[in-house]
Protein backbone atom coordinates (compact mmCIF):
# COMPACT_ATOMS: atom_id res chain seq x y z
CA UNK A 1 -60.98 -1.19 -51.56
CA UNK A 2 -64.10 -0.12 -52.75
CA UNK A 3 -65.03 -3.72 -54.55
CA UNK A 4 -64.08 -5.43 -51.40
CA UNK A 5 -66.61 -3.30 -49.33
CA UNK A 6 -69.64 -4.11 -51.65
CA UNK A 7 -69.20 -7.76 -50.95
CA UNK A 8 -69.12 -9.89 -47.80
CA UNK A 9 -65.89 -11.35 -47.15
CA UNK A 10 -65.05 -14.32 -44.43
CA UNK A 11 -62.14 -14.73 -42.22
CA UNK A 12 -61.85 -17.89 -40.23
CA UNK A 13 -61.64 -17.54 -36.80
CA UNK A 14 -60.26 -20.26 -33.94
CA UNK A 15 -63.53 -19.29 -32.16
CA UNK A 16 -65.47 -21.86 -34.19
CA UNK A 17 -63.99 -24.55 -33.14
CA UNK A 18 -63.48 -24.61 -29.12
CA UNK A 19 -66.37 -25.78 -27.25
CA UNK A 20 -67.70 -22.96 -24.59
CA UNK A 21 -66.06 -24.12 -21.81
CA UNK A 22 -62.79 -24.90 -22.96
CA UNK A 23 -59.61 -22.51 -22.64
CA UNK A 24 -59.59 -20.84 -25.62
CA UNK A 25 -63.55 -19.75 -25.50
CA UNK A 26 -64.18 -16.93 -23.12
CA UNK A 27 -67.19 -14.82 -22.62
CA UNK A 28 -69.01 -16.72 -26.03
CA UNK A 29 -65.66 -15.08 -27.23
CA UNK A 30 -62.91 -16.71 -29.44
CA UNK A 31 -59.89 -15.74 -28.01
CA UNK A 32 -56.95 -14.77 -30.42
CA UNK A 33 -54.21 -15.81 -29.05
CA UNK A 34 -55.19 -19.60 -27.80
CA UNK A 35 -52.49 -21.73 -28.15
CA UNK A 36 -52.68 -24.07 -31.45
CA UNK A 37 -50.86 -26.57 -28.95
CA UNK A 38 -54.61 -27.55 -27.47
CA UNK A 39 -56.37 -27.40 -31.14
CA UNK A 40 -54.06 -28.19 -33.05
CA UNK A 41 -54.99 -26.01 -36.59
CA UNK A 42 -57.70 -23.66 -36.12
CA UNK A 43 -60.58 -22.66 -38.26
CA UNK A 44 -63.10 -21.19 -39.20
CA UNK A 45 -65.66 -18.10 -38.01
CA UNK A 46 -67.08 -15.92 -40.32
CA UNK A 47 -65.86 -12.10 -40.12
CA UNK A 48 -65.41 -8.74 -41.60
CA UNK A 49 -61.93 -7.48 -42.81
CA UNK A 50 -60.52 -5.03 -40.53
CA UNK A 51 -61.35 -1.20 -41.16
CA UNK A 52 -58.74 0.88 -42.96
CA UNK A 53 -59.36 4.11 -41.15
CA UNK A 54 -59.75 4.90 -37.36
CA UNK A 55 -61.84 7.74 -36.73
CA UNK A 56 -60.95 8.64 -33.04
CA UNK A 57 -58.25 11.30 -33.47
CA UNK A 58 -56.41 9.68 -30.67
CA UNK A 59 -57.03 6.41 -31.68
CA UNK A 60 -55.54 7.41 -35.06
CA UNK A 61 -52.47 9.09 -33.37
CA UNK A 62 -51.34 6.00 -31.30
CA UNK A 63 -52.01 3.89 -34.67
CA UNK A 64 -49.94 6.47 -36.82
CA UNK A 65 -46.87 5.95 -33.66
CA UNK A 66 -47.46 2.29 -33.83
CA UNK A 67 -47.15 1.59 -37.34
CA UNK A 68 -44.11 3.79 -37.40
CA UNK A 69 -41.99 1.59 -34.88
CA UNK A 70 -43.49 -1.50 -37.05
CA UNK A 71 -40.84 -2.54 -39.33
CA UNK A 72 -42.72 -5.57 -40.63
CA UNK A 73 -44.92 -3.30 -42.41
CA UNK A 74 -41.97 -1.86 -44.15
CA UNK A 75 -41.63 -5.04 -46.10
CA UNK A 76 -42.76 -5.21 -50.15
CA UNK A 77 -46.02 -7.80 -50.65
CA UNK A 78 -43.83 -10.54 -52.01
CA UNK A 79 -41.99 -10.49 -48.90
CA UNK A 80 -44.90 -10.58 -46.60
CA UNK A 81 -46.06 -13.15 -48.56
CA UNK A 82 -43.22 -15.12 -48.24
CA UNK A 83 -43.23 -14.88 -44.67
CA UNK A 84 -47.27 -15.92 -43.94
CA UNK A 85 -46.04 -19.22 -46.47
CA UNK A 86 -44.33 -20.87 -43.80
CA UNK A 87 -47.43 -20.50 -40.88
CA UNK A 88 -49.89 -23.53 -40.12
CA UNK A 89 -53.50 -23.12 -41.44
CA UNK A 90 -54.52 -21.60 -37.84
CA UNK A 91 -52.11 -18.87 -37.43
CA UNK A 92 -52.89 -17.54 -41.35
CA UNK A 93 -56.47 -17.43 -40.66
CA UNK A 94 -55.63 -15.04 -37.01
CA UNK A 95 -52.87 -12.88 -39.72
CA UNK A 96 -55.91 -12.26 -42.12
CA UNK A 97 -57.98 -10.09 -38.95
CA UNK A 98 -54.50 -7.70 -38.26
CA UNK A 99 -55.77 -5.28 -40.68
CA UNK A 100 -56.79 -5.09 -44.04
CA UNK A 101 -53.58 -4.97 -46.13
CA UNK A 102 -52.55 -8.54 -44.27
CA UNK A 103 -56.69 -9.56 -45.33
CA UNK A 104 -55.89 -9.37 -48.93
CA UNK A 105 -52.32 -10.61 -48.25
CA UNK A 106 -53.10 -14.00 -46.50
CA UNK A 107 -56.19 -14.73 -48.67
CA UNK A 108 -53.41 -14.70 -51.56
CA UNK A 109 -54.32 -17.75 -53.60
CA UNK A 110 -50.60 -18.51 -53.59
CA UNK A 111 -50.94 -19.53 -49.52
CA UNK A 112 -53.72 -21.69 -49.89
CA UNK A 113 -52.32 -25.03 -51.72
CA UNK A 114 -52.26 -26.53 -48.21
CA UNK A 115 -55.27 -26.79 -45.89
CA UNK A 116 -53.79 -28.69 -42.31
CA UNK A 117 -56.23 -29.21 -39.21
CA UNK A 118 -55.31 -31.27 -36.67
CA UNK A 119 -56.95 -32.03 -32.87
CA UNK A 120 -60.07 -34.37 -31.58
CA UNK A 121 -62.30 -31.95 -30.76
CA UNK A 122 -62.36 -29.37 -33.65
CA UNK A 123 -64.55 -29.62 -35.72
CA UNK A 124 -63.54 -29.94 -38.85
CA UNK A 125 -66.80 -30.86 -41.30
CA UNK A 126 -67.72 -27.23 -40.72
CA UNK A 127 -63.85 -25.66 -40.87
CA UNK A 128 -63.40 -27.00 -44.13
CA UNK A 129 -67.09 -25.95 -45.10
CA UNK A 130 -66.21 -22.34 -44.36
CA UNK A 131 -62.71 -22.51 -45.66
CA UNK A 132 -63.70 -23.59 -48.69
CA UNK A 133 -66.52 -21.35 -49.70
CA UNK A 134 -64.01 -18.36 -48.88
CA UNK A 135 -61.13 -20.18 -51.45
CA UNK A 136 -64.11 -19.89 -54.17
CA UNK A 137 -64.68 -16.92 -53.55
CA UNK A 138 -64.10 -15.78 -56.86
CA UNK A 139 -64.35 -19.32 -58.54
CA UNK A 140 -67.84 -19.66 -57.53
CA UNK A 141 -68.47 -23.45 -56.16
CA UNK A 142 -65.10 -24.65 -57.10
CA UNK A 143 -61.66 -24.26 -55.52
CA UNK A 144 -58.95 -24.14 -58.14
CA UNK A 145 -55.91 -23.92 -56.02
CA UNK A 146 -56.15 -26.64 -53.28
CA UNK A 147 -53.82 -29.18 -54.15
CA UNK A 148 -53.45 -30.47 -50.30
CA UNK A 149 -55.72 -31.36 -47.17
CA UNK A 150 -54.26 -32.90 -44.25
CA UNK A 151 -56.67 -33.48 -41.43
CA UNK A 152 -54.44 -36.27 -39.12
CA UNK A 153 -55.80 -37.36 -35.83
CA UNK A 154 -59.36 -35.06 -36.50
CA UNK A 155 -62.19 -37.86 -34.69
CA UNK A 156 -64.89 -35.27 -35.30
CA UNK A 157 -64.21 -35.40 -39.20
CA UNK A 158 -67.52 -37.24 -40.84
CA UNK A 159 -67.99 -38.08 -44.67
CA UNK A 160 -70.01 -34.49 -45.11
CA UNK A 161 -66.61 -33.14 -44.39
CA UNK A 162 -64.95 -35.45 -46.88
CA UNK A 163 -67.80 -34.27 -49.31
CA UNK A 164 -67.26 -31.09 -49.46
CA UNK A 165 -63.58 -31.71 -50.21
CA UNK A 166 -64.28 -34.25 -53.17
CA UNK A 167 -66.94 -31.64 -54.39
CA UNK A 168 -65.15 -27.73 -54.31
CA UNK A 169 -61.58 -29.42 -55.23
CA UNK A 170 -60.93 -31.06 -58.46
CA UNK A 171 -57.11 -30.20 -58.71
CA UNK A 172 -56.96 -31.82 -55.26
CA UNK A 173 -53.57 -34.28 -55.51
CA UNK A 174 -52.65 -34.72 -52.09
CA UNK A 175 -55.42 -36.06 -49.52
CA UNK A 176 -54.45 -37.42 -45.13
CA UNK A 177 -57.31 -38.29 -42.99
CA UNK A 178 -55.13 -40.73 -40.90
CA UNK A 179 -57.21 -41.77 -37.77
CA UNK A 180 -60.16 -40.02 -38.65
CA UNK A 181 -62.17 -43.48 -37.82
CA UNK A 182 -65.73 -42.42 -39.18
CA UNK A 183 -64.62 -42.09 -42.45
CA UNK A 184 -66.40 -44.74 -44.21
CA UNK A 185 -66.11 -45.93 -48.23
CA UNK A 186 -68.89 -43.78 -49.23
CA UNK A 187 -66.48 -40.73 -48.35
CA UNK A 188 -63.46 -42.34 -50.72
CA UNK A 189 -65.66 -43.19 -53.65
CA UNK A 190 -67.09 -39.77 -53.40
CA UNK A 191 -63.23 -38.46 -52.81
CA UNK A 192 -61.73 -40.63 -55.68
CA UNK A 193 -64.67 -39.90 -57.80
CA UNK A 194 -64.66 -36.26 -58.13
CA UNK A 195 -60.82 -35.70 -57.82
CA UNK A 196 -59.42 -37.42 -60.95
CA UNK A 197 -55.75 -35.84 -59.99
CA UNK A 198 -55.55 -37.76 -56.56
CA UNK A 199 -52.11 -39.08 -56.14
CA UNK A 200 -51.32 -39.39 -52.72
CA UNK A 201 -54.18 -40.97 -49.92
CA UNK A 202 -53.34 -41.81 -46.39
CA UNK A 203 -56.48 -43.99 -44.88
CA UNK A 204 -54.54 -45.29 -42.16
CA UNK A 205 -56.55 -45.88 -39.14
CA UNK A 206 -59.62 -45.71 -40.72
CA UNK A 207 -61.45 -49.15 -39.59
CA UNK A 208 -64.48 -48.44 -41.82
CA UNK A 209 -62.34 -48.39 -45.58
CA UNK A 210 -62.49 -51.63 -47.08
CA UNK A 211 -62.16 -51.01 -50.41
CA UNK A 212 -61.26 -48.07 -52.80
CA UNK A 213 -62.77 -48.12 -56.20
CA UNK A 214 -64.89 -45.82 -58.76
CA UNK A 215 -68.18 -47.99 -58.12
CA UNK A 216 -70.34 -47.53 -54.96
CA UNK A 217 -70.80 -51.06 -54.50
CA UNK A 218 -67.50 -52.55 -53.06
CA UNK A 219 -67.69 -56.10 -54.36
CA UNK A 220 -67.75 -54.90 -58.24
CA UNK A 221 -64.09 -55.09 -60.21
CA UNK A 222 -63.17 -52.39 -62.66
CA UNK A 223 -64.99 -53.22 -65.63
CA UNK A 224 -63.84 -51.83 -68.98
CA UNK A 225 -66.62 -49.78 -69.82
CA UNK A 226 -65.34 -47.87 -67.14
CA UNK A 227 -62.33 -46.50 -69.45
CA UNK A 228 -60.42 -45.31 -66.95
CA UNK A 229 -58.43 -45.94 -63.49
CA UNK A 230 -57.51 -44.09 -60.03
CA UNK A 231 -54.51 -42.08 -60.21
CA UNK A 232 -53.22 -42.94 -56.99
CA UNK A 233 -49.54 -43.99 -56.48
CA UNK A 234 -49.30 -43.48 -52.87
CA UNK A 235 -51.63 -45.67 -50.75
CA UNK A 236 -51.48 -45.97 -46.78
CA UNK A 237 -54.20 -48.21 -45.30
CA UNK A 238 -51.82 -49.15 -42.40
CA UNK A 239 -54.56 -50.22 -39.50
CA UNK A 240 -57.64 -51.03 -41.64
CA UNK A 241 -58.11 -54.42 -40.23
CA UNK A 242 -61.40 -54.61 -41.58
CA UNK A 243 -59.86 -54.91 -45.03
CA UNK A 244 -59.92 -58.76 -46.59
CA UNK A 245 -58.11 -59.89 -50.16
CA UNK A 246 -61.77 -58.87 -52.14
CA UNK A 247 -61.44 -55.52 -50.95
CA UNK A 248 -57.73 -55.57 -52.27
CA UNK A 249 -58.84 -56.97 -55.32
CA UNK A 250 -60.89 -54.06 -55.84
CA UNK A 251 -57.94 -51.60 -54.97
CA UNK A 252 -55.87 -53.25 -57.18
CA UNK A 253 -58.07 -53.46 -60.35
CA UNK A 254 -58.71 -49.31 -59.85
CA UNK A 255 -55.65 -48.42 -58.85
CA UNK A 256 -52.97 -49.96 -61.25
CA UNK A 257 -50.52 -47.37 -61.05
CA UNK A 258 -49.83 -47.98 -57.14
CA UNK A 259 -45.99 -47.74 -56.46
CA UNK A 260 -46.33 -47.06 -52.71
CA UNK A 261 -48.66 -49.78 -50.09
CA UNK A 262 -49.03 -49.91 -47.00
CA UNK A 263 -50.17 -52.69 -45.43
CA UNK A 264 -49.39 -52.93 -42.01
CA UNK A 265 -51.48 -54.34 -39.07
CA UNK A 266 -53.86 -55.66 -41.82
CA UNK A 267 -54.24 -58.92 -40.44
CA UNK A 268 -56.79 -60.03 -42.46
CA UNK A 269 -54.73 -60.55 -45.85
CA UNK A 270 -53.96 -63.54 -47.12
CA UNK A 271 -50.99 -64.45 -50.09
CA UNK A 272 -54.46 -64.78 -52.07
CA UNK A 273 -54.85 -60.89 -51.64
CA UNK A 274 -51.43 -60.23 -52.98
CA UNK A 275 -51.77 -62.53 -55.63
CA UNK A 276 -54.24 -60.19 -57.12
CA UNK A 277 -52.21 -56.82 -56.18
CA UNK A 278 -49.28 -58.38 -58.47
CA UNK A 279 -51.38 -58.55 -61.07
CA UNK A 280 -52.33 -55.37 -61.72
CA UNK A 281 -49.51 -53.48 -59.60
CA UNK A 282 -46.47 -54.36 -61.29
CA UNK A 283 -44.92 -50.91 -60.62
CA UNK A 284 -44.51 -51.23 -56.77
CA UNK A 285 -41.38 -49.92 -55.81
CA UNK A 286 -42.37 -49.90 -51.95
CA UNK A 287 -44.36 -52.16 -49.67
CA UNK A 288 -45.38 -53.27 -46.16
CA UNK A 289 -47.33 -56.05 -45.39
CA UNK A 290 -45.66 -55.84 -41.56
CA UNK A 291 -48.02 -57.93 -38.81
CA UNK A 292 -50.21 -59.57 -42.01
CA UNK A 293 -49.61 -63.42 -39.74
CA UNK A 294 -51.26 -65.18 -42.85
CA UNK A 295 -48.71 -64.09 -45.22
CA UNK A 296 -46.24 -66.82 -46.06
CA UNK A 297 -43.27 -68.16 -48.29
CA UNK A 298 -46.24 -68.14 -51.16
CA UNK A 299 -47.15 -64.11 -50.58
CA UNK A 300 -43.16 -64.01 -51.11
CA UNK A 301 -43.28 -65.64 -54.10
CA UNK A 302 -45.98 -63.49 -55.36
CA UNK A 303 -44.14 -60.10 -54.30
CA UNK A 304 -40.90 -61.98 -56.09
CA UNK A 305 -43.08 -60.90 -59.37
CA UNK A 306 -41.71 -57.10 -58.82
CA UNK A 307 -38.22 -58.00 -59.38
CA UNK A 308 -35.67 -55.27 -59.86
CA UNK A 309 -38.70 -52.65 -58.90
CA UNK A 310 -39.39 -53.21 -55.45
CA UNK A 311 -36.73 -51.01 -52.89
CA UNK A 312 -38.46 -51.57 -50.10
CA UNK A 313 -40.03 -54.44 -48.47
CA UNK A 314 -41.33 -54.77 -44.75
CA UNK A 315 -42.19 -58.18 -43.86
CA UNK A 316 -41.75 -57.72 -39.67
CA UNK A 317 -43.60 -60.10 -37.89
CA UNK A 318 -44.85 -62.41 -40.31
CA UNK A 319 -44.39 -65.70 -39.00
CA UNK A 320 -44.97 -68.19 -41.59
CA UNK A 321 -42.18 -66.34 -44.08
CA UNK A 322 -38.76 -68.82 -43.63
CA UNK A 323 -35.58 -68.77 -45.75
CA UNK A 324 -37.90 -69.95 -48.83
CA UNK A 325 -39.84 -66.42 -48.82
CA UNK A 326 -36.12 -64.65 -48.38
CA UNK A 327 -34.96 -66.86 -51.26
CA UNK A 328 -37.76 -65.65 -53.84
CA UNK A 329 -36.77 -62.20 -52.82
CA UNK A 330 -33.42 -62.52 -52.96
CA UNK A 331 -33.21 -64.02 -56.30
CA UNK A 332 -36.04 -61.71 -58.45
CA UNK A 333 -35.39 -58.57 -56.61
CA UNK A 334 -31.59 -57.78 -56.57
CA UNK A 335 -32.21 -53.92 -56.11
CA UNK A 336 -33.66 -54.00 -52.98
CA UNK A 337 -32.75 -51.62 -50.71
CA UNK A 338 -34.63 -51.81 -47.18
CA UNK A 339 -35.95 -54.50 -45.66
CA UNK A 340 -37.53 -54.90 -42.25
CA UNK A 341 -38.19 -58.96 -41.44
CA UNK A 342 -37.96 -58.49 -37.67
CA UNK A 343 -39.49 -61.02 -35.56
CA UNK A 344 -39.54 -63.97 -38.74
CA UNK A 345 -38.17 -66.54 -36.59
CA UNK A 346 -38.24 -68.66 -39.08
CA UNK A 347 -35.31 -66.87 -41.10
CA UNK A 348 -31.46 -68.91 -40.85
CA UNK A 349 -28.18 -67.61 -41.62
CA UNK A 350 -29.04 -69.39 -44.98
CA UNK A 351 -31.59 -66.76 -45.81
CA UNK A 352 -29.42 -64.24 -44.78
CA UNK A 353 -26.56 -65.60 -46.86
CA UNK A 354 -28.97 -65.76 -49.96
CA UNK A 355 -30.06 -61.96 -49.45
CA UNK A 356 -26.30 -61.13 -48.74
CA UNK A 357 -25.09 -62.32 -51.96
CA UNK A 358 -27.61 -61.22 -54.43
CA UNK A 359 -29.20 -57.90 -53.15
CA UNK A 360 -25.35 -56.58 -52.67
CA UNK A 361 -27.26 -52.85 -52.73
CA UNK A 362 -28.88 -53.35 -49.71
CA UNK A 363 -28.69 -50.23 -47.16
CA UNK A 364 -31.24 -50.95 -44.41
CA UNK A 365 -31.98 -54.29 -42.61
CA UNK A 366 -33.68 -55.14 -39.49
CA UNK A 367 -33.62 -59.10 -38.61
CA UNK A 368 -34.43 -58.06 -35.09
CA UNK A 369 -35.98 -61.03 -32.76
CA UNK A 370 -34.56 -64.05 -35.56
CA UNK A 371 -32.93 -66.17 -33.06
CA UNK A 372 -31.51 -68.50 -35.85
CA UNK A 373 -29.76 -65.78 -37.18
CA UNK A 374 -25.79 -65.68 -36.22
CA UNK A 375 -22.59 -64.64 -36.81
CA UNK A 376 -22.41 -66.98 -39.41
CA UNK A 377 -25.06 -64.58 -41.54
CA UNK A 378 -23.25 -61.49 -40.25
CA UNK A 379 -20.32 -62.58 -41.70
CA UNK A 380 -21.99 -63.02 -45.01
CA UNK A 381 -23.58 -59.53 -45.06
CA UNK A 382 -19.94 -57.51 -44.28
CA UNK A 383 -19.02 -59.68 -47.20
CA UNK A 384 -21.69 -58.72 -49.79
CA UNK A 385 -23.31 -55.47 -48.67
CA UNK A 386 -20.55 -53.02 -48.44
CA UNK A 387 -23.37 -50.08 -48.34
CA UNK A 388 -25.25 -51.38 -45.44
CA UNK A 389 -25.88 -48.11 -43.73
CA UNK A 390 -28.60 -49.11 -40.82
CA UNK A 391 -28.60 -52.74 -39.37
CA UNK A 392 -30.97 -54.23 -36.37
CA UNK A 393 -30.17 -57.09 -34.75
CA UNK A 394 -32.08 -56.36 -31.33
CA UNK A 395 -33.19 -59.87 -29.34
CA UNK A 396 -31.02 -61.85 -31.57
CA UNK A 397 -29.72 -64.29 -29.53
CA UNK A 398 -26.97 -65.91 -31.37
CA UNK A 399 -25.07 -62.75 -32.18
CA UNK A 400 -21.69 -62.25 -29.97
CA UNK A 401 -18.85 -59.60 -30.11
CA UNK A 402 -17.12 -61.18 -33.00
CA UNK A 403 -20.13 -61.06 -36.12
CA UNK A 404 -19.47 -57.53 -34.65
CA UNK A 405 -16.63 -56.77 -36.00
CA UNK A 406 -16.39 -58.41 -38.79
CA UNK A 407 -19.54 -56.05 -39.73
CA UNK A 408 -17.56 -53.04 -38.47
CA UNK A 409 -14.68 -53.90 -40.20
CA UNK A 410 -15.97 -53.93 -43.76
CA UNK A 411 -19.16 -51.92 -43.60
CA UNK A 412 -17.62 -48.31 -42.67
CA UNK A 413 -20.65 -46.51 -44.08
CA UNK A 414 -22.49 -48.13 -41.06
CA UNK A 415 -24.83 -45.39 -39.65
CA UNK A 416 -27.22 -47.41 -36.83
CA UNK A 417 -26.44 -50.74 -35.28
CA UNK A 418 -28.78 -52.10 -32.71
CA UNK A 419 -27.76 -54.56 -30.81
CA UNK A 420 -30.36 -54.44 -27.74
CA UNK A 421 -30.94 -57.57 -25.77
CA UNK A 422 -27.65 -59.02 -27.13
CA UNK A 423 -24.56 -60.63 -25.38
CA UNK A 424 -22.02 -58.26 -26.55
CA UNK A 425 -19.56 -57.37 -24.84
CA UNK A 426 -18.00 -53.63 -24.08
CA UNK A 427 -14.57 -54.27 -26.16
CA UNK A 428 -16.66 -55.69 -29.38
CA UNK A 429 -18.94 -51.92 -29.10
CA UNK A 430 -16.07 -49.72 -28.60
CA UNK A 431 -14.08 -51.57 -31.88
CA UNK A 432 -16.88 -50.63 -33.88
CA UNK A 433 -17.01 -47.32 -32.76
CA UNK A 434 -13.82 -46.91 -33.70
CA UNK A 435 -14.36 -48.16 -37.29
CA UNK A 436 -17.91 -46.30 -37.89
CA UNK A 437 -17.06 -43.48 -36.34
CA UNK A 438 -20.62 -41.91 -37.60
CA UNK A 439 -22.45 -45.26 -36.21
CA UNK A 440 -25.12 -44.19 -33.34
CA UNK A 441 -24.97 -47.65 -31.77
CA UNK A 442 -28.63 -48.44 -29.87
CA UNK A 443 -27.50 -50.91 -26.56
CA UNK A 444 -28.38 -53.04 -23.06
CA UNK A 445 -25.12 -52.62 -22.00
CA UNK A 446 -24.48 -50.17 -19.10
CA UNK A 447 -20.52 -50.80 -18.93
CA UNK A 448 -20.19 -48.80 -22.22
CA UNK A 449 -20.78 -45.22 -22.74
């Protein structure tokens, strides 16, 4: 106690981050006990542990009653440490003012793997500024123990923010800044740069990251006098639109060991931009390209190049992809497990008879809106894909009662069927609840219940 006295010590605070007039700021006051409902994770005002004595006799006679009828603080360290492991980034910081046993308790280094904010209007560049230079604390200017920063949905996050991150935590593995739109590449290279044990980056949403790389200029490819590559496996850039087939050139070349993308809503990409990702990503086991409208049968062929690696594969809305695109899947990749190709009106029963017969693992398919489709190419999937666990067929219009139940019939593993905006009648939904008795069937159809 007496070390801890001679030095100044920070506990953040949820009055940093509520503007004056909002509910949780009273009187120039932060109040305790706002709801993290409206902020979402709170942080950070600089404070004082709590005393350890009360001087007031009274004072010290209600505290002595009190902490008798607490039987929280009964409980050994390990246990109370066990207990603050499973509260949000807000409520540990509000713990650590209690008094001063739960100060040195939530500051454990053990609690503090995982920084989470979330909210638009806290602000986070200077949360994560305080939070950090508390965590090295004892490490001066470098955070040893933050493996974790999730900061979803924060608007008022800026690349200073980002910064500080990159700079205080090098054992950083796990970064989400998902709509947080003013992060721009400056903030990644500086991110990507200083953390060489990044494995997991979620960029979705952010319009201003075109590329991802370990140069500052955005057009240059890894060159080997570099000598060495991202670490990333898990990439989500669902929503940058701004992103074109250089800038996934340049992801590719740095980022080779990629075996999670996410591509969706980047309309921009061409089969020329996965051209280059199968070159250097050969380990993709997952991958969306889901509303990319210039992707065709040729991007297909390209992805084809993954063969028994890729799982998962979500194609939805990508109108030029036909029953050529399914073949090349199909026939390279027979270990697929999902795949979403909802709204590829293009797709036939043929294409589903091709995937039916040679991906006979599948579990998960959605040929929602592919009004080609029929019971024709249901009657080839019962056939083949005994394990088929989740199946869409919503808007398909050439899907009756009777592709049903063949379906039912042989797939009893069958765990979701939708069948919204399809003529089927009552008799055909009850027979396959009766055969998938675990099957939550999504329907139009008010007769059945």
């Amino acid at each position: 106690d007496s070390d801890l006295s001679m030095r100044t010590l920070s506990t953040p605070s949820p009055a940093l981050i509520f503007p004056p007039n909002s509910p949780g700021f009273q009187n120039g006051r932060g109040s305790s006990t706002s709801s993290s409902s409206v902020t979402g994770e709170t942080v950070a005002m600089v404070h004082s542990p709590p005393p350890t004595r009360l001087t007031h006799p009274l004072i010290r006679l209600a505290s002595k009653h009190q902490k008798e009828q607490a039987n929280i603080d009964r409980l050994p360290d390990h246990a109370m440490i066990q207990v603050f492991s499973f509260l949000p980034t807000n409520q540990l910081c509000r713990c650590a003012r209690v008094c001063r046993r739960w100060y040195n308790l939530a500051w454990d280094p053990r609690l503090w793997r995982t920084i989470r904010l979330t909210g638009e209007t806290i602000n986070v560049d200077r949360a994560l500024k305080v939070l950090t230079r508390r965590l090295c604390q004892d490490t001066p200017n470098v955070c040893l123990m933050l493996e974790t920063v999730i900061v979803s949905g924060c608007r008022r996050l800026t690349d200073r923010g980002l910064y500080t991150i990159a700079q205080c935590c090098p054992e950083l593995r796990r970064l989400e800044v998902s709509g947080c739109y003013n992060i721009s590449n400056e903030a990644v290279f500086d991110v990507v740069s200083l953390c060489p044990n990044l494995e997991h980056l979620d960029v979705s949403g952010c319009s201003k990251v075109t590329c991802i790389s370990l140069t500052r200029e955005a057009s240059i490819k890894l060159s080997p006098l570099h000598g060495k590559q991202i670490s990333i496996r898990y990439l989500d850039m669902t929503d940058c639109f701004v992103l074109e087939d250089e800038g996934l050139h340049t992801i590719a070349a740095h980022c080779t060991q990629l075996t999670h993308l996410y591509l969706r809503r980047c309309v921009r990409i061409t089969d020329e931009g996965l051209r280059y990702l199968m070159i250097y990503c050969t380990s993709i086991k997952e991958l969306s390209v889901s509303d990319c409208r210039f992707v065709s049968d040729f991007g297909m062929r390209e992805i084809a190049k993954l063969e028994s690696r890729l799982r998962y594969l979500s194609i939805a809305h990508c109108g030029r992809i036909t029953d050529v695109g399914i073949r090349y899947i199909a026939k390279y990749c027979s270990k697929l497990r999902y795949l979403n190709a909802r709204g590829c009106e293009g797709i036939t029963d043929h294409g589903v008879e091709y995937l039916a017969k040679n991906c006979t693992k599948l579990k998960s398919l959605d040929i929602g809106k592919c009004p080609l489709v029929s019971d024709t190419g249901l009657e080839f999937l019962a056939l083949n894909c005994f394990n088929l666990k989740r199946l869409s067929l919503k808007s398909c219009e050439s899907i009756t009662g009777q592709g049903l139940q063949i379906v039912a019939a042989n797939c009893f593993d069958l765990q979701m069927l939708n069948v919204q905006d399809c003529e089927v009648s009552v008799d055909a939904l009850r027979f396959v609840k009766r055969h998938c008795k675990r099957c939550i069937i999504e329907h139009t159809n008010p007769a059945f219940f």
